[in-house]
C-alpha atoms as a PDB file:
ATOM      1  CA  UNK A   1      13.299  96.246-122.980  1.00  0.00           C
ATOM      2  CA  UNK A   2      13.998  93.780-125.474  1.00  0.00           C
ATOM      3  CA  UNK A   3      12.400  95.123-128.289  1.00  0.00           C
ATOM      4  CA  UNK A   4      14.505  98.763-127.243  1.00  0.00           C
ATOM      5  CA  UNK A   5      17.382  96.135-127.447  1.00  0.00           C
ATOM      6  CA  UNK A   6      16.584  94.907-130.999  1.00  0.00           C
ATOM      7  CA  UNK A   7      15.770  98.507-132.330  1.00  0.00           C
ATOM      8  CA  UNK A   8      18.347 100.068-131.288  1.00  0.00           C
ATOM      9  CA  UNK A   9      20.792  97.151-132.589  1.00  0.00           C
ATOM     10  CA  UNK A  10      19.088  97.457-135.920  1.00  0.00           C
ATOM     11  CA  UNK A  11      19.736 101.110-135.936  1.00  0.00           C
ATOM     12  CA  UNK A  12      22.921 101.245-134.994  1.00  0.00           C
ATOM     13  CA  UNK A  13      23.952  98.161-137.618  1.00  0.00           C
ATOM     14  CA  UNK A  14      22.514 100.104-140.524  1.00  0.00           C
ATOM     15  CA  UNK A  15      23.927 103.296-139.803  1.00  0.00           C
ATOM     16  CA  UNK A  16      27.745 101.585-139.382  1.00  0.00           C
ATOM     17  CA  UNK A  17      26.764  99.798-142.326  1.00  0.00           C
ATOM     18  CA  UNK A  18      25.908 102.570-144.444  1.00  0.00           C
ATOM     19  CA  UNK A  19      28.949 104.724-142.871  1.00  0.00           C
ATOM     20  CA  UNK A  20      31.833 102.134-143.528  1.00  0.00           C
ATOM     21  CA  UNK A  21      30.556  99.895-146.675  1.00  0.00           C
ATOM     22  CA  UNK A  22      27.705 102.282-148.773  1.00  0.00           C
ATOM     23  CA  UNK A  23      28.978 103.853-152.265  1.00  0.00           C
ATOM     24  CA  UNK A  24      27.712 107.158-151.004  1.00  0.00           C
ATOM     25  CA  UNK A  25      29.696 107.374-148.206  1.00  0.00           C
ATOM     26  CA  UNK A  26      32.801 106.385-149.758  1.00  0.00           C
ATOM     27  CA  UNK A  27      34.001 110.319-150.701  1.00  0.00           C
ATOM     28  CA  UNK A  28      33.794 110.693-146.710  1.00  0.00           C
ATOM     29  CA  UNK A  29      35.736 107.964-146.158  1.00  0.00           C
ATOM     30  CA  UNK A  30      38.247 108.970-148.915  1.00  0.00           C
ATOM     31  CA  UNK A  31      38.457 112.152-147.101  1.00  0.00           C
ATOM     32  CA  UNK A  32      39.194 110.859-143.848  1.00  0.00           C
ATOM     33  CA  UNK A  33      41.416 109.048-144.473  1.00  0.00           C
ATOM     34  CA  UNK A  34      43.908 111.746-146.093  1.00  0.00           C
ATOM     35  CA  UNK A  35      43.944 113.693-142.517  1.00  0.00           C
ATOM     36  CA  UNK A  36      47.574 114.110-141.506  1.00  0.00           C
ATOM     37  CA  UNK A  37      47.944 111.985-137.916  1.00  0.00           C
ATOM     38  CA  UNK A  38      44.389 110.557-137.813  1.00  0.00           C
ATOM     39  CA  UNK A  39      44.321 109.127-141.093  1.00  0.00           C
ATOM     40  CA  UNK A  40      44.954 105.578-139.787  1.00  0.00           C
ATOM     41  CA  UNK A  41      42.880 105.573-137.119  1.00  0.00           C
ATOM     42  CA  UNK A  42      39.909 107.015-138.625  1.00  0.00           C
ATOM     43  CA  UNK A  43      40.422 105.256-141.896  1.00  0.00           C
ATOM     44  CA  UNK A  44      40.695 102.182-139.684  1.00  0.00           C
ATOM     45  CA  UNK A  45      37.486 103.285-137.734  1.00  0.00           C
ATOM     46  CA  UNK A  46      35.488 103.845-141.168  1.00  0.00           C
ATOM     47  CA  UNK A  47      36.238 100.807-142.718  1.00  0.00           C
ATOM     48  CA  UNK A  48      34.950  97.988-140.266  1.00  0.00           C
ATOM     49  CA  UNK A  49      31.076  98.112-139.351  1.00  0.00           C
ATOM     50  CA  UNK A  50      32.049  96.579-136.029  1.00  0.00           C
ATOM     51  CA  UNK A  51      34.257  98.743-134.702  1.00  0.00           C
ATOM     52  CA  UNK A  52      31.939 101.695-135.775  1.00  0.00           C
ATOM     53  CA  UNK A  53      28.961 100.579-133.983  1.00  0.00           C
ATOM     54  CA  UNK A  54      30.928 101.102-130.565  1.00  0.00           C
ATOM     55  CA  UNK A  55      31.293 104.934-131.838  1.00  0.00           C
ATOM     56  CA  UNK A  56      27.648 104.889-132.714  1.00  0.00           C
ATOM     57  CA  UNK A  57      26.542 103.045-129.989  1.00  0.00           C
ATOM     58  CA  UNK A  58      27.858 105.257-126.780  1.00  0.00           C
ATOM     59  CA  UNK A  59      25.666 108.070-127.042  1.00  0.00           C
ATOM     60  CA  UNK A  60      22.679 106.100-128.111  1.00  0.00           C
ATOM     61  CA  UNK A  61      23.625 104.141-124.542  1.00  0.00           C
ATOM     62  CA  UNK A  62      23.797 107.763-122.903  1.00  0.00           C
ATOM     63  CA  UNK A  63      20.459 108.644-124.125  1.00  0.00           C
ATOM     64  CA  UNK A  64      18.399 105.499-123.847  1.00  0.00           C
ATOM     65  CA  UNK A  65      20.440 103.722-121.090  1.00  0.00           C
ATOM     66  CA  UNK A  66      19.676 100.016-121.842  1.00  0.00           C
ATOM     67  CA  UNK A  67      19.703  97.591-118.754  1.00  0.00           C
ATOM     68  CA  UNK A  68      19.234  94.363-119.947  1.00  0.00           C
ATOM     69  CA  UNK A  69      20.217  93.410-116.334  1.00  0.00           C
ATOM     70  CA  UNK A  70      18.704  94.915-113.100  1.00  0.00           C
ATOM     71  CA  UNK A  71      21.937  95.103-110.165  1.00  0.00           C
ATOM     72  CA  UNK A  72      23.518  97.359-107.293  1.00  0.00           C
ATOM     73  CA  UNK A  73      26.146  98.700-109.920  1.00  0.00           C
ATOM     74  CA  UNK A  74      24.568 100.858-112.331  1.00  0.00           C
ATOM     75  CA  UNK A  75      27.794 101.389-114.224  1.00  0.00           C
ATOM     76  CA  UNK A  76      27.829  97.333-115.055  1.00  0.00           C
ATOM     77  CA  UNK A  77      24.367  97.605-116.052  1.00  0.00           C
ATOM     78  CA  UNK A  78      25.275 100.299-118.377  1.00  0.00           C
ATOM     79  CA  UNK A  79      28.209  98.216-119.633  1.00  0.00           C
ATOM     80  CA  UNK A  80      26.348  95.186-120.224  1.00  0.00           C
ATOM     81  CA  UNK A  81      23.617  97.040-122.071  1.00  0.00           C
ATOM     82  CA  UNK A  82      26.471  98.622-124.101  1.00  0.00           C
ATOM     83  CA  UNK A  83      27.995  95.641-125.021  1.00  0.00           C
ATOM     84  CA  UNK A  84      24.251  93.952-125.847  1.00  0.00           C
ATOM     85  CA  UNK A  85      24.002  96.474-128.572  1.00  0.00           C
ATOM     86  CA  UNK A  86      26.750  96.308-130.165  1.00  0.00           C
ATOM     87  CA  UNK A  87      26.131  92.404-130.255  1.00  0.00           C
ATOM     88  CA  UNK A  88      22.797  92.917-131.619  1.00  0.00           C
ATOM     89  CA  UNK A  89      24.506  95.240-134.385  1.00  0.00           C
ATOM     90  CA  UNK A  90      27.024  93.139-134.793  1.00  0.00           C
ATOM     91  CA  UNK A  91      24.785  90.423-135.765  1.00  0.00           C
ATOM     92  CA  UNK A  92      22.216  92.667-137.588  1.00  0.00           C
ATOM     93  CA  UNK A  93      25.158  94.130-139.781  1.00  0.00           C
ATOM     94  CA  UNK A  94      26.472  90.572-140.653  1.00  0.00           C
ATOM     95  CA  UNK A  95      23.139  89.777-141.575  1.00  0.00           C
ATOM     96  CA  UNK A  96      23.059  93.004-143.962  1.00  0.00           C
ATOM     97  CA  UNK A  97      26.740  92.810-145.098  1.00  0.00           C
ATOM     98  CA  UNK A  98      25.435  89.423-146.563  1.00  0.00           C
ATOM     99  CA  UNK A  99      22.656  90.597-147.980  1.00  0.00           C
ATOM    100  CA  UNK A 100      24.433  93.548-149.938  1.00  0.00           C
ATOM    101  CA  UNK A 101      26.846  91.436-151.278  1.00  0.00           C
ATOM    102  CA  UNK A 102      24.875  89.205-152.361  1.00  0.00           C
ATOM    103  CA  UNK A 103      22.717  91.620-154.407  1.00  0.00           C
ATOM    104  CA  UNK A 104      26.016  93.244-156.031  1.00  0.00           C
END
């Protein structure tokens, strides 16, 4: 369970990563953001690693269903595995973030 935990937190941290900070995604993100009405919020959504990984992380959570925590109320142990993901990204893409910037 923990190493699902860790995996998936990787994944998800290097895909937001490479979505919202990578050179080759930047004409996508250009793009986006020059929709009419969505522009903001997508050009918001594209530009912070953190607030991608949610995005990324629900239907990863859907699929693999992470439970970090055994209870009575399945929908809190979905939540709390949700939430440990996107921590684990979190942390995983500061980690990377630093890395990358320290290269360039």
């Amino acid at each position: 369970m923990i190493t699902e935990l860790i995996l998936l937190g990787l994944a998800v941290s290097t895909f937001s990563v490479l979505a919202t900070k990578a050179k080759i995604t930047e004409p996508v993100r250009m793009l986006v953001e020059c929709v009419p009405f969505v522009g903001n919020f997508l050009g918001e959504l594209f530009s912070c690693p953190f607030c991608f990984a949610f995005w990324v992380t629900t239907p990863l959570q859907l699929v693999y269903r992470i439970k970090p925590l055994v209870s009575r109320f399945a929908v809190l142990d979905w939540f709390i595995g949700y939430l440990c993901v996107v921590g684990v990204a979190a942390l995983f893409s500061g980690i990377i973030y630093m890395l990358i910037s320290r290269i360039e």
